[in-house]
Protein backbone atom coordinates (compact mmCIF):
# COMPACT_ATOMS: atom_id res chain seq x y z
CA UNK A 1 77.58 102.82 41.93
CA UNK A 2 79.91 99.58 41.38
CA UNK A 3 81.69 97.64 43.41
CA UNK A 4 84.52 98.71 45.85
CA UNK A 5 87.71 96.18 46.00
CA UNK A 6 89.30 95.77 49.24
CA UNK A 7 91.90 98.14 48.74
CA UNK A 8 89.65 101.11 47.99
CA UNK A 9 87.30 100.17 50.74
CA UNK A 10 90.15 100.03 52.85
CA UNK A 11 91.70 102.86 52.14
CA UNK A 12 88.09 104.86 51.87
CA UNK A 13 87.36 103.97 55.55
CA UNK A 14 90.52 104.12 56.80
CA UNK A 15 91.38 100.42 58.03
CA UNK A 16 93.96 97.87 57.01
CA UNK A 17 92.30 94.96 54.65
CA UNK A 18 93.31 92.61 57.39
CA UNK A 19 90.83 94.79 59.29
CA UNK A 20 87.99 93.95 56.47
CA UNK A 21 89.20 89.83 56.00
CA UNK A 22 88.39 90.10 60.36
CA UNK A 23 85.43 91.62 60.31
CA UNK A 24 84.46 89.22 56.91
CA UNK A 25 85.58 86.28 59.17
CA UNK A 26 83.71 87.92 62.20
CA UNK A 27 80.43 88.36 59.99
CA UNK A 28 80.55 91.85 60.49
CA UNK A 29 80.66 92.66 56.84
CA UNK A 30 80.28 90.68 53.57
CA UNK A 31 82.15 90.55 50.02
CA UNK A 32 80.20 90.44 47.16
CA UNK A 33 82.29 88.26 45.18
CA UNK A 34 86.18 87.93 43.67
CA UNK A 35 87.52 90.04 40.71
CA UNK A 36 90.47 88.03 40.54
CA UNK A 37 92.13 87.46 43.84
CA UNK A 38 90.53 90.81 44.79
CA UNK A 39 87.60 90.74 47.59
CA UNK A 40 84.56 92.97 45.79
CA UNK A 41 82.23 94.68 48.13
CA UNK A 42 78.87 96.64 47.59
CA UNK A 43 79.40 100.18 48.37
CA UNK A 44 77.05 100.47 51.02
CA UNK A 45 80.05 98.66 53.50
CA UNK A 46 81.39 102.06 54.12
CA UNK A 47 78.04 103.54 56.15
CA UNK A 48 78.42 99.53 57.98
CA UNK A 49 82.47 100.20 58.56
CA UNK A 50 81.34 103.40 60.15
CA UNK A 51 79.09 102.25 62.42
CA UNK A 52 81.50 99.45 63.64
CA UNK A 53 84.13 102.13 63.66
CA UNK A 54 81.51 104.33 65.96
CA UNK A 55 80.79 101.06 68.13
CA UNK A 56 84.43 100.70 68.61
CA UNK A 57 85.01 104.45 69.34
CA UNK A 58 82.01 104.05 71.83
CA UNK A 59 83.55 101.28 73.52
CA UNK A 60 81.67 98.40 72.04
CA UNK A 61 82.65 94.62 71.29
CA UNK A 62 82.20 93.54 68.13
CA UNK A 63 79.97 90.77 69.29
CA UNK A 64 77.68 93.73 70.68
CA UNK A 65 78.23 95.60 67.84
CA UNK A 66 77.22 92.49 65.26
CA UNK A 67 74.25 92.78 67.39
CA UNK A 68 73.07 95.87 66.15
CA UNK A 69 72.80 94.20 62.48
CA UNK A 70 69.79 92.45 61.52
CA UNK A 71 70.34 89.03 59.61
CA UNK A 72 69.03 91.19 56.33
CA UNK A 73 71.98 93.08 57.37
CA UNK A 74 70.37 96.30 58.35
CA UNK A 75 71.18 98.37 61.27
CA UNK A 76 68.77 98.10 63.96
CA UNK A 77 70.19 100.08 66.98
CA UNK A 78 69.15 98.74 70.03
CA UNK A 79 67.79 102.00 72.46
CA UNK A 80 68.29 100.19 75.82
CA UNK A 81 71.96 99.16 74.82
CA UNK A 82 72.99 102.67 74.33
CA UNK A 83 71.95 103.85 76.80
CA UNK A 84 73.69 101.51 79.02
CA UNK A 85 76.92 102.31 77.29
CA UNK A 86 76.63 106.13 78.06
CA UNK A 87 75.97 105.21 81.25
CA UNK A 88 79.06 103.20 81.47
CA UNK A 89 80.94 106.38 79.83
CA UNK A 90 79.49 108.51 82.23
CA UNK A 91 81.16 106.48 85.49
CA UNK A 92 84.50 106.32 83.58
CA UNK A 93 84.34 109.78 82.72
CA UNK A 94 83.97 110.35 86.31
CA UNK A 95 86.77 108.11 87.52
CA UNK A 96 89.22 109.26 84.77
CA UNK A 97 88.38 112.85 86.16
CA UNK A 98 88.76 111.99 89.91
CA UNK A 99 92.30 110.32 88.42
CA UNK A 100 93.52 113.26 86.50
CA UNK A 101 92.67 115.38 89.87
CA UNK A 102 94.57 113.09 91.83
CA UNK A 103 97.76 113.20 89.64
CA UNK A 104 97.64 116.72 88.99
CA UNK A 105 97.55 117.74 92.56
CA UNK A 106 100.57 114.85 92.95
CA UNK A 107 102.14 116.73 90.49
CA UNK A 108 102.19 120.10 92.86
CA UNK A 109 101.98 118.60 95.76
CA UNK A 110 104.31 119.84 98.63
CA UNK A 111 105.15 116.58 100.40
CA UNK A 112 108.58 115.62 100.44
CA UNK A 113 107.64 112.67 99.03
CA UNK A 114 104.96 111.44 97.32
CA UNK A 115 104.14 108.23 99.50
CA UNK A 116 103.95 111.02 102.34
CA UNK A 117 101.03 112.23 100.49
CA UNK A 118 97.70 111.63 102.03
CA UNK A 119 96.37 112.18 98.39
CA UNK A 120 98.37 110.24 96.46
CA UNK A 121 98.29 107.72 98.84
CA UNK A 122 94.72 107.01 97.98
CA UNK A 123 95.02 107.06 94.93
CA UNK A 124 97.42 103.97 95.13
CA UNK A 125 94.77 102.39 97.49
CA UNK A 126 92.56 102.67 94.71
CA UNK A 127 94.66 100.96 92.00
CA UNK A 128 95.78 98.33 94.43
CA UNK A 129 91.66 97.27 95.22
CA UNK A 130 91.36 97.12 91.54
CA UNK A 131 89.19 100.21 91.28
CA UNK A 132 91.07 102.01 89.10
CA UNK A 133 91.47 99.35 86.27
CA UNK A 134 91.53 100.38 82.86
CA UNK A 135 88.80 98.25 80.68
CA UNK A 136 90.49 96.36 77.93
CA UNK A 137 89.60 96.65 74.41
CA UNK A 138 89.93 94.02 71.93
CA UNK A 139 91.47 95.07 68.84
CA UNK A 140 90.86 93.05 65.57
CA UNK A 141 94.47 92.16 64.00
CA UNK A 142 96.30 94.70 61.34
């Protein structure tokens, strides 16, 4: 197959070519060369694009997910790591759930007014300890 330019590798995996010049400058992914002003890459940066793209999805940093890549550039998907991040999904799954409980039944809940809501008034104990925090998620420029 021949090369990809940016603008069909960007529009193949679905990212802005600022997107690709990041995760160029990050190391993520490499050109193969110019054709013209035109960044050239091999096409085997679509199966890396979806991998970071999975990573991302996963909740991954892109320093954890250059990680993954050897210096030859091949994937080498480290076991241990994984399994730390489902376990990290698994607790968040479980706090999003006790959230969505808790604002559901503050939705129906017959109190007069919500701060007279034993309920609902934990769950604003919760946010205000810092419990309840949303992770933050880095996303590369567009």
């Amino acid at each position: 197959m021949t090369e990809l330019d940016i603008a069909e590798v960007a529009q193949r995996a679905g990212v802005p070519a600022s997107t690709l010049r990041f995760y160029e400058e990050k190391g993520l992914i490499a050109s193969t060369g110019r054709r013209g002003l035109r960044r050239q890459y091999d096409p085997g940066v679509l199966e890396r694009l979806a991998l970071i793209a999975l990573g991302r999805t996963a909740g991954f940093t892109l320093d954890e997910i250059a990680l993954v890549f050897t210096p030859e550039g091949e994937p080498h998907i480290d076991r241990r790591m994984l399994t730390d991040k489902a376990e990290e999904l698994d607790r968040r799954i479980r706090e999003l759930g006790a959230l969505r409980d808790s604002l559901r039944h503050a939705a129906a809940c017959p109190a007069p007014r919500h701060l007279e809501c034993p309920t609902f008034r934990r769950l604003l104990d919760t946010a205000a300890s810092g419990a309840a925090t949303t992770p933050r998620r880095r996303v590369p420029p567009r």
